[in-house]
Protein backbone atom coordinates (compact mmCIF):
# COMPACT_ATOMS: atom_id res chain seq x y z
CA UNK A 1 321.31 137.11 297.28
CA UNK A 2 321.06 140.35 296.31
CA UNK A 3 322.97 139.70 292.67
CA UNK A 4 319.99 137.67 292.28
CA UNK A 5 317.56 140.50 292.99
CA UNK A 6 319.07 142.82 291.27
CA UNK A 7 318.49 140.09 288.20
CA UNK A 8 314.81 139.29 288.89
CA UNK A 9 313.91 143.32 289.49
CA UNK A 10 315.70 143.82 286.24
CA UNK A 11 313.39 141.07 284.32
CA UNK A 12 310.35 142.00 285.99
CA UNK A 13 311.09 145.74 285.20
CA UNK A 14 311.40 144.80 281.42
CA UNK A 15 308.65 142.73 281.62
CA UNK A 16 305.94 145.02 283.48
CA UNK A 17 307.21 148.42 281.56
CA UNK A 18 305.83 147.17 278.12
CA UNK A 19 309.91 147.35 276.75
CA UNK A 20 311.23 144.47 274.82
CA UNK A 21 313.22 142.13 276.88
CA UNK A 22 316.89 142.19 274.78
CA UNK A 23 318.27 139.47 275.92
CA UNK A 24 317.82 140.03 279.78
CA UNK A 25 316.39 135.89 280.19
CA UNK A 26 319.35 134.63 278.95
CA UNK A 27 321.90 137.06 280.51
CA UNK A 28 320.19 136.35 283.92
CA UNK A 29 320.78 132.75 283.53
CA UNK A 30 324.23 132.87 282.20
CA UNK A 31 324.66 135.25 285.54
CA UNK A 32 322.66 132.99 287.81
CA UNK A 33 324.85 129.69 286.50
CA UNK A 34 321.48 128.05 286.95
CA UNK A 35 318.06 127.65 284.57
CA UNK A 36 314.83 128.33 286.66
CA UNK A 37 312.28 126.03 285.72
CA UNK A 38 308.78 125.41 286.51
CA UNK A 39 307.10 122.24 286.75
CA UNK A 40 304.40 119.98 288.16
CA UNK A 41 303.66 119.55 291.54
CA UNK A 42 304.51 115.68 290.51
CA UNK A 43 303.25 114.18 287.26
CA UNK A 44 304.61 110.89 286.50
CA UNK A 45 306.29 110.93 282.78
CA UNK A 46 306.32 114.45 282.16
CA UNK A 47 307.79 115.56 285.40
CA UNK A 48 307.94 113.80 288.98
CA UNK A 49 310.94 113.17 291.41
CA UNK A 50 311.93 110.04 291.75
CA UNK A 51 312.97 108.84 294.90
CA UNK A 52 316.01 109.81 295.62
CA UNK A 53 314.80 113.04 294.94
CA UNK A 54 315.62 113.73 291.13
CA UNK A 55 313.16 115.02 288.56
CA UNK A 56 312.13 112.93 285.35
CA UNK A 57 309.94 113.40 282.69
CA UNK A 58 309.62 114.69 278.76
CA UNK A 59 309.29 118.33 280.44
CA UNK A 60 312.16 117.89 282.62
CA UNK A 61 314.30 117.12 279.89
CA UNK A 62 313.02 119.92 278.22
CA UNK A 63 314.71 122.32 280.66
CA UNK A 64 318.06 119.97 281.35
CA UNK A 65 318.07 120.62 277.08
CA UNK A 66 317.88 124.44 277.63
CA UNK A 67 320.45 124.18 279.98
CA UNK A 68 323.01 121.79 278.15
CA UNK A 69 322.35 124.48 275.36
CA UNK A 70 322.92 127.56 277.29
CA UNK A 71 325.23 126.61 279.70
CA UNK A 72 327.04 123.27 278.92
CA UNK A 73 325.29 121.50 281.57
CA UNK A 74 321.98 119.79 281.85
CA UNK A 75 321.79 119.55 285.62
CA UNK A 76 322.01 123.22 286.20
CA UNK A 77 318.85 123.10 286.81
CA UNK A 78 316.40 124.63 289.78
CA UNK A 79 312.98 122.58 289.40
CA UNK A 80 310.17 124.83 290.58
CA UNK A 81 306.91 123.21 291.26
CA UNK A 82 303.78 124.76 290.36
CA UNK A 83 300.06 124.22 290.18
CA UNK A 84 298.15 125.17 287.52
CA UNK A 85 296.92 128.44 289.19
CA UNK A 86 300.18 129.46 289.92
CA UNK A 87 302.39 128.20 286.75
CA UNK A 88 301.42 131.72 284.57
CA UNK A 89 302.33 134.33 287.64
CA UNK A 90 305.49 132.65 288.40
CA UNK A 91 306.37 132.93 284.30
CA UNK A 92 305.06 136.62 283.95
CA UNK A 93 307.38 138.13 287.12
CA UNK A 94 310.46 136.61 286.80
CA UNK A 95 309.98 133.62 289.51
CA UNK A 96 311.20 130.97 286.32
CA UNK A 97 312.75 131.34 283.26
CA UNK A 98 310.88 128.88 281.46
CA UNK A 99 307.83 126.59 281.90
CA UNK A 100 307.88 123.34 280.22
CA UNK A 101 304.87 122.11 282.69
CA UNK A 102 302.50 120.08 280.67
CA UNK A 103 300.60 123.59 279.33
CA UNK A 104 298.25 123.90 276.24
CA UNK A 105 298.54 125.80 273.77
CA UNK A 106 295.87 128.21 273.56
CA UNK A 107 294.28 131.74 271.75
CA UNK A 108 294.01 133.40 274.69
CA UNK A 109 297.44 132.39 276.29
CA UNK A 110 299.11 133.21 273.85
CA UNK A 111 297.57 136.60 273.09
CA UNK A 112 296.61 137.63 276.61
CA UNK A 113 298.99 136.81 279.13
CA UNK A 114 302.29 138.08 277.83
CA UNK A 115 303.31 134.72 277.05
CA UNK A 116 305.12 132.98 273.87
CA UNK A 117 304.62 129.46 272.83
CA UNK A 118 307.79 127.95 271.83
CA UNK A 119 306.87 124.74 270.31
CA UNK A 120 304.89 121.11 271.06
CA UNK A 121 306.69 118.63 272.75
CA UNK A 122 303.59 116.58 273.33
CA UNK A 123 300.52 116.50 271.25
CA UNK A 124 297.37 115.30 273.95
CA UNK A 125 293.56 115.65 274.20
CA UNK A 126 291.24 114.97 276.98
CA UNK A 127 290.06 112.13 278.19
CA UNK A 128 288.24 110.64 281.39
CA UNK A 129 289.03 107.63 283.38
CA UNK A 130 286.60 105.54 285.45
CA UNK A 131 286.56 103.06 287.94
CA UNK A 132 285.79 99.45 286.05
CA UNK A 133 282.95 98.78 288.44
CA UNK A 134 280.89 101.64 287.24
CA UNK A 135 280.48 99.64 284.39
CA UNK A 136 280.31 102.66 281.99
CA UNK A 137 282.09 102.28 278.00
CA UNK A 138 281.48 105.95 277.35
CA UNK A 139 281.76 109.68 278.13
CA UNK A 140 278.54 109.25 276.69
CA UNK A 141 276.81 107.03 279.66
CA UNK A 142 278.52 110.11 282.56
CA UNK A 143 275.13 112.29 282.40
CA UNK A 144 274.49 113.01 286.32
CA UNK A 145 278.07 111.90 287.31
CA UNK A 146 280.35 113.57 289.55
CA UNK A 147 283.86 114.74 288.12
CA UNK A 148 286.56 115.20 289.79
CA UNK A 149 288.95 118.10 287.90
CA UNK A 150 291.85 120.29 288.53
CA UNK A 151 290.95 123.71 288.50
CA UNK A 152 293.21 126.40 286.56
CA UNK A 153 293.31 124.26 283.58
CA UNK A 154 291.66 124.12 279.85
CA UNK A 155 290.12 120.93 280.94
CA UNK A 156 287.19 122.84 283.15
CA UNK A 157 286.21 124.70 280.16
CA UNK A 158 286.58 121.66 277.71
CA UNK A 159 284.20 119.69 280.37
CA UNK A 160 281.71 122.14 280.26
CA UNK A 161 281.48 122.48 276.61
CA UNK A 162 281.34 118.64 276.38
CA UNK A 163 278.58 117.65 278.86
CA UNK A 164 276.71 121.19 277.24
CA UNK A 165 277.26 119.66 273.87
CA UNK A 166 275.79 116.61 274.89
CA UNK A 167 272.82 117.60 277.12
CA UNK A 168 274.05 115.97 279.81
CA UNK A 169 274.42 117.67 283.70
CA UNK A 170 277.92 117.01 285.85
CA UNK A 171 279.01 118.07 289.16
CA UNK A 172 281.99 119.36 289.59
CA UNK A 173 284.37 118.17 292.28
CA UNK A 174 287.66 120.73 291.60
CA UNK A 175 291.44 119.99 293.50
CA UNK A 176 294.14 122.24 292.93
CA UNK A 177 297.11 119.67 292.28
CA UNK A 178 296.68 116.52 290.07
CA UNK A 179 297.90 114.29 293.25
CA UNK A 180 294.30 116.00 295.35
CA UNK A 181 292.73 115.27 292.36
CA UNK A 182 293.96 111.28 292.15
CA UNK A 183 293.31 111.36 296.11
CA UNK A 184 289.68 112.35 295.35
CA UNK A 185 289.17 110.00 292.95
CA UNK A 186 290.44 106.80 294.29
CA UNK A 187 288.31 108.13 297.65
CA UNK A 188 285.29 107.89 295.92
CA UNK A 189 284.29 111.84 296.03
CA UNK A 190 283.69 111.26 292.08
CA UNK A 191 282.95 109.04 289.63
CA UNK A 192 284.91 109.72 287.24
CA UNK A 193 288.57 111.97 286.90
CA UNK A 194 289.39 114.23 283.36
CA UNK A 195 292.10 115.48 282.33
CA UNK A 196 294.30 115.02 279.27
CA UNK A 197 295.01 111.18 278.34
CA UNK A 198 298.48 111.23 279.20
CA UNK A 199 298.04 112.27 282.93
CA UNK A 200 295.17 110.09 282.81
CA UNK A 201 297.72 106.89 282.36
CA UNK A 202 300.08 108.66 284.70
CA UNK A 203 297.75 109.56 287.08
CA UNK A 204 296.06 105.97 287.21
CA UNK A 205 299.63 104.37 287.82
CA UNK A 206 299.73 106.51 291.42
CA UNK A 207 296.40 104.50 292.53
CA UNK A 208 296.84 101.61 294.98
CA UNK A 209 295.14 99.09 292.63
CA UNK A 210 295.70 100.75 288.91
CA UNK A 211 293.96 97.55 287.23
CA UNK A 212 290.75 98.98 289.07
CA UNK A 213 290.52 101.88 286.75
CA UNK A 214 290.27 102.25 282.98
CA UNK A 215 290.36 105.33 280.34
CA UNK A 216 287.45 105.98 278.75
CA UNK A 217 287.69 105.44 274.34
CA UNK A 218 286.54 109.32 273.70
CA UNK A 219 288.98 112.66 273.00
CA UNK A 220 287.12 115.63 273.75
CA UNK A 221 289.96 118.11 272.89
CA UNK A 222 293.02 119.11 271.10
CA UNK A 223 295.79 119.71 274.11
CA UNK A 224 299.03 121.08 272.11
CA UNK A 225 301.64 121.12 275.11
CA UNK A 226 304.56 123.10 275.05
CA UNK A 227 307.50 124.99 276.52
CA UNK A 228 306.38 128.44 277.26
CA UNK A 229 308.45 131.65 277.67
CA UNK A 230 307.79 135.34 278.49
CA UNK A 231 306.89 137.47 275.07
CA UNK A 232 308.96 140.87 274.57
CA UNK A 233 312.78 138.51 274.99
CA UNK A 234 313.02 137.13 270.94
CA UNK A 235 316.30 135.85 271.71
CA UNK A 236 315.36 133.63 274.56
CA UNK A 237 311.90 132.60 272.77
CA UNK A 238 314.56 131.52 270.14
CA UNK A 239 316.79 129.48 272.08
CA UNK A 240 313.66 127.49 273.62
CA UNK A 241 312.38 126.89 270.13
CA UNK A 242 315.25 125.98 268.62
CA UNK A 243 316.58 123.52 271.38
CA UNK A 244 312.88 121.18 270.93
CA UNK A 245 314.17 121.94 267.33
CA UNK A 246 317.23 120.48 267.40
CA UNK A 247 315.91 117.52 269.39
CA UNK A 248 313.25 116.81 266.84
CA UNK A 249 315.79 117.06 263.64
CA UNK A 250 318.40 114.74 265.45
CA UNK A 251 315.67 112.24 266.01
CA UNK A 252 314.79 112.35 261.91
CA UNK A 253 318.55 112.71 261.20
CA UNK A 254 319.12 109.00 262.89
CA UNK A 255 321.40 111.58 265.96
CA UNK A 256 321.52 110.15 269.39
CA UNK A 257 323.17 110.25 272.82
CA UNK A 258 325.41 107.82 272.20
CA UNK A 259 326.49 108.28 268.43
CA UNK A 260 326.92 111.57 268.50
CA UNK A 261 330.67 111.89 269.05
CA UNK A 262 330.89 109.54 265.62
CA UNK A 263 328.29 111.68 263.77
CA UNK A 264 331.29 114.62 263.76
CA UNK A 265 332.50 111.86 260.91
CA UNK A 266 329.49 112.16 258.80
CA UNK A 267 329.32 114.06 255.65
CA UNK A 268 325.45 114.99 255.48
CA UNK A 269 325.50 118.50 255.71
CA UNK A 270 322.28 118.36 257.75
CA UNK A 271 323.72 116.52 260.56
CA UNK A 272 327.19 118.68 260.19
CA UNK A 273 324.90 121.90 260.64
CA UNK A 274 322.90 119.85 263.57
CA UNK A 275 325.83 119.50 265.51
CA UNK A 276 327.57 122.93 264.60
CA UNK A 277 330.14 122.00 262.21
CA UNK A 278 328.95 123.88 259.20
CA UNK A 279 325.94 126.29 258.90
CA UNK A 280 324.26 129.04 261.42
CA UNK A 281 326.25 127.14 264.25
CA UNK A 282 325.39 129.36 267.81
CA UNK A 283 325.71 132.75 266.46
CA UNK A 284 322.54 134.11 265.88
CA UNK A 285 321.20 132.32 269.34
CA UNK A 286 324.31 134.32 271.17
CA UNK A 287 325.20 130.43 272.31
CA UNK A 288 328.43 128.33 272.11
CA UNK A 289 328.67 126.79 268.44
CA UNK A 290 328.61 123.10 269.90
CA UNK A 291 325.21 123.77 271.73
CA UNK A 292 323.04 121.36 270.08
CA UNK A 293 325.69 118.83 270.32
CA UNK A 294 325.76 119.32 274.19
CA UNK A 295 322.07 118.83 274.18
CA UNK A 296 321.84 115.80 271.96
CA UNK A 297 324.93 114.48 274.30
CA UNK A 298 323.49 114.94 277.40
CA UNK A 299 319.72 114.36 276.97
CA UNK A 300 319.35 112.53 273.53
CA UNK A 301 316.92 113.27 270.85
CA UNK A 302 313.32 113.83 270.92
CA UNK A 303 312.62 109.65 270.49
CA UNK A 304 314.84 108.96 273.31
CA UNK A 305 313.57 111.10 275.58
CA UNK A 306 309.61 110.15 274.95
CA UNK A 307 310.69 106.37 274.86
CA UNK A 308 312.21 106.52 278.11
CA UNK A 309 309.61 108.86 280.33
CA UNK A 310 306.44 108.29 278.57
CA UNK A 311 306.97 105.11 275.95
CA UNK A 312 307.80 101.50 275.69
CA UNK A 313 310.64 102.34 278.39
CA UNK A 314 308.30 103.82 280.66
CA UNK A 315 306.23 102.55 282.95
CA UNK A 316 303.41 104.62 280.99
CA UNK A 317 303.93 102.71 278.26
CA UNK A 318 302.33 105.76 275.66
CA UNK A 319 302.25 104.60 271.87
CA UNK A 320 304.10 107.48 270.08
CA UNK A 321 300.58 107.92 267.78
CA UNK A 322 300.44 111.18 266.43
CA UNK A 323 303.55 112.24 268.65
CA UNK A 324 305.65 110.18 266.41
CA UNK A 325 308.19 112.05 263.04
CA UNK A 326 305.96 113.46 260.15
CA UNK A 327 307.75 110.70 258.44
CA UNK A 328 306.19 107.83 260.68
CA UNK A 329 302.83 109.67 260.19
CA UNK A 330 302.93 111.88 262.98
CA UNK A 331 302.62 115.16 264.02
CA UNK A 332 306.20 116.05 265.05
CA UNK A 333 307.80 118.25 262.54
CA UNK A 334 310.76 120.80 262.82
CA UNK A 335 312.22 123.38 260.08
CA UNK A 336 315.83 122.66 258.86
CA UNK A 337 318.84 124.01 260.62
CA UNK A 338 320.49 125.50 258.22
């Protein structure tokens, strides 16, 4: 107990004092044996216990990734759940190491709360969802309605500029977890719940009759969501952005879980520098030179983790649309390892 104080005074120190943060995050985890993450209080796809009591989701395997990188091991992982009020604070003192939690990418976030954005793991934009028997085909038709929303989030501002926009009036119904918010919905305290689209379709799988509900056509926002990390530690920020990295560049390599042992056989230099054979390898991370390999090993690549929490192998069933490889006509682009 108090080895871990000692670690958490140390980061917070660093981080309050204005100093840079050389290398403290990922000595304190390497000390700890154990990644802190934050994450939902229980979003369905991006990260949600099951019931046995494990967590699943694209953001959950964002920090078992971290943690095969860092420390061998993708379940040394503490899952921290956070609403969206609290998800910053926890980041900013210490409380996590990382927070993967389904968080846009913003100006002011990025500029204004000490915070560094280490990638997008999930391209979104908001949405709203309805109950079918309101009989309503567009945001468009919502002037007067009341909306239930979670507060802390982009989406109150995005909801406000939208109904402004459109010179429509709203009342605002406002939960401070995504489950209240579901709760309120299905209760009938609003008409109609907004968020981004994909916790839309994961949120409408949690209601008792799901068929009752549908998701509006209209995308009122871009929602970049990403692993975030404290600013002031470059060589953690690098680590996080390097491990969605390498999961990315496996995918477009043609690297998975289970062909990665015969990829050591391959002679494309880009896949022998994925998998630390040749190239930068771990040493300018401070990591083991195999640490991408233990990642791709023990959570797969980018496709295999979005196919299995939010895709076809999901119950979510999410098209990969503009979260599919630049070279599908997507979005999802990484720089080379090399």
């Amino acid at each position: 107990m108090i080895k871990r104080s000692l670690i958490t005074a140390t980061i917070l120190s660093a981080a309050t004092s204005g100093h840079v943060l050389a290398d403290v995050t990922l000595d304190a985890v390497k000390a700890r044996g154990v990644l802190q993450c934050g994450v939902s209080t229980g979003l369905p796809g991006f990260s949600n216990p099951d019931d046995k009591g494990n967590w699943k989701g694209l953001d959950v395997d964002m920090c078992r990734a971290v943690a095969a990188a860092v420390l061998g091991d993708a379940t040394k992982v503490k899952y921290i759940p956070l609403t969206a009020k609290e998800r910053f604070t926890a980041l900013q003192s210490g409380e996590i190491d990382l927070l993967p939690r389904n968080t846009t990418w913003t100006q002011t976030r990025d500029t204004q709360l000490g915070l560094n954005f280490a990638g997008v793991n999930y391209y979104d934009g908001q949405g709203f969802m309805v109950s079918k028997d309101l009989g309503v085909k567009s945001a468009k038709e919502l002037d007067g309605a009341a909306v239930c929303i979670q507060a802390g989030t982009t989406t109150e501002l995005n909801l406000a500029d939208y109904f402004r926009l459109n010179g429509m009036s709203y009342a605002p119904v406002v939960f401070d977890t995504s489950d209240q918010t579901v709760k309120g919905f299905e209760a009938g305290r609003c008409d109609v719940l907004t968020s981004d689209q994909s916790q839309l379709y994961a949120l409408r799988i949690k209601l008792e009759k799901p068929d009752s509900a549908m998701v509006l056509p209209e995308v009122i926002s871009k929602e970049p969501l990403g692993p975030v990390v404290r600013q002031g530690d470059d060589q953690w920020f690098n680590i996080v952005k390097w491990t969605h990295n390498a999961l990315l560049n496996a995918e477009e390599l043609g690297v998975t879980s289970a062909n990665v042992d015969e990829m050591k056989k391959s002679k494309n230099p880009n896949v022998r520098r994925l998998i630390g054979l040749e190239g930068p390898k771990g040493k300018g991370l401070g990591l083991n030179d195999d640490w991408a390999y233990q990642v791709i090993k023990q959570i797969g690549n980018y496709g295999e983790s979005f196919d299995r929490n939010v895709g076809a192998g999901s119950p979510l069933k999410v098209n990969r649309g503009i979260n599919a490889l630049w070279t599908d006509g997507g979005l999802q682009y990484a720089p080379p390892m090399r």
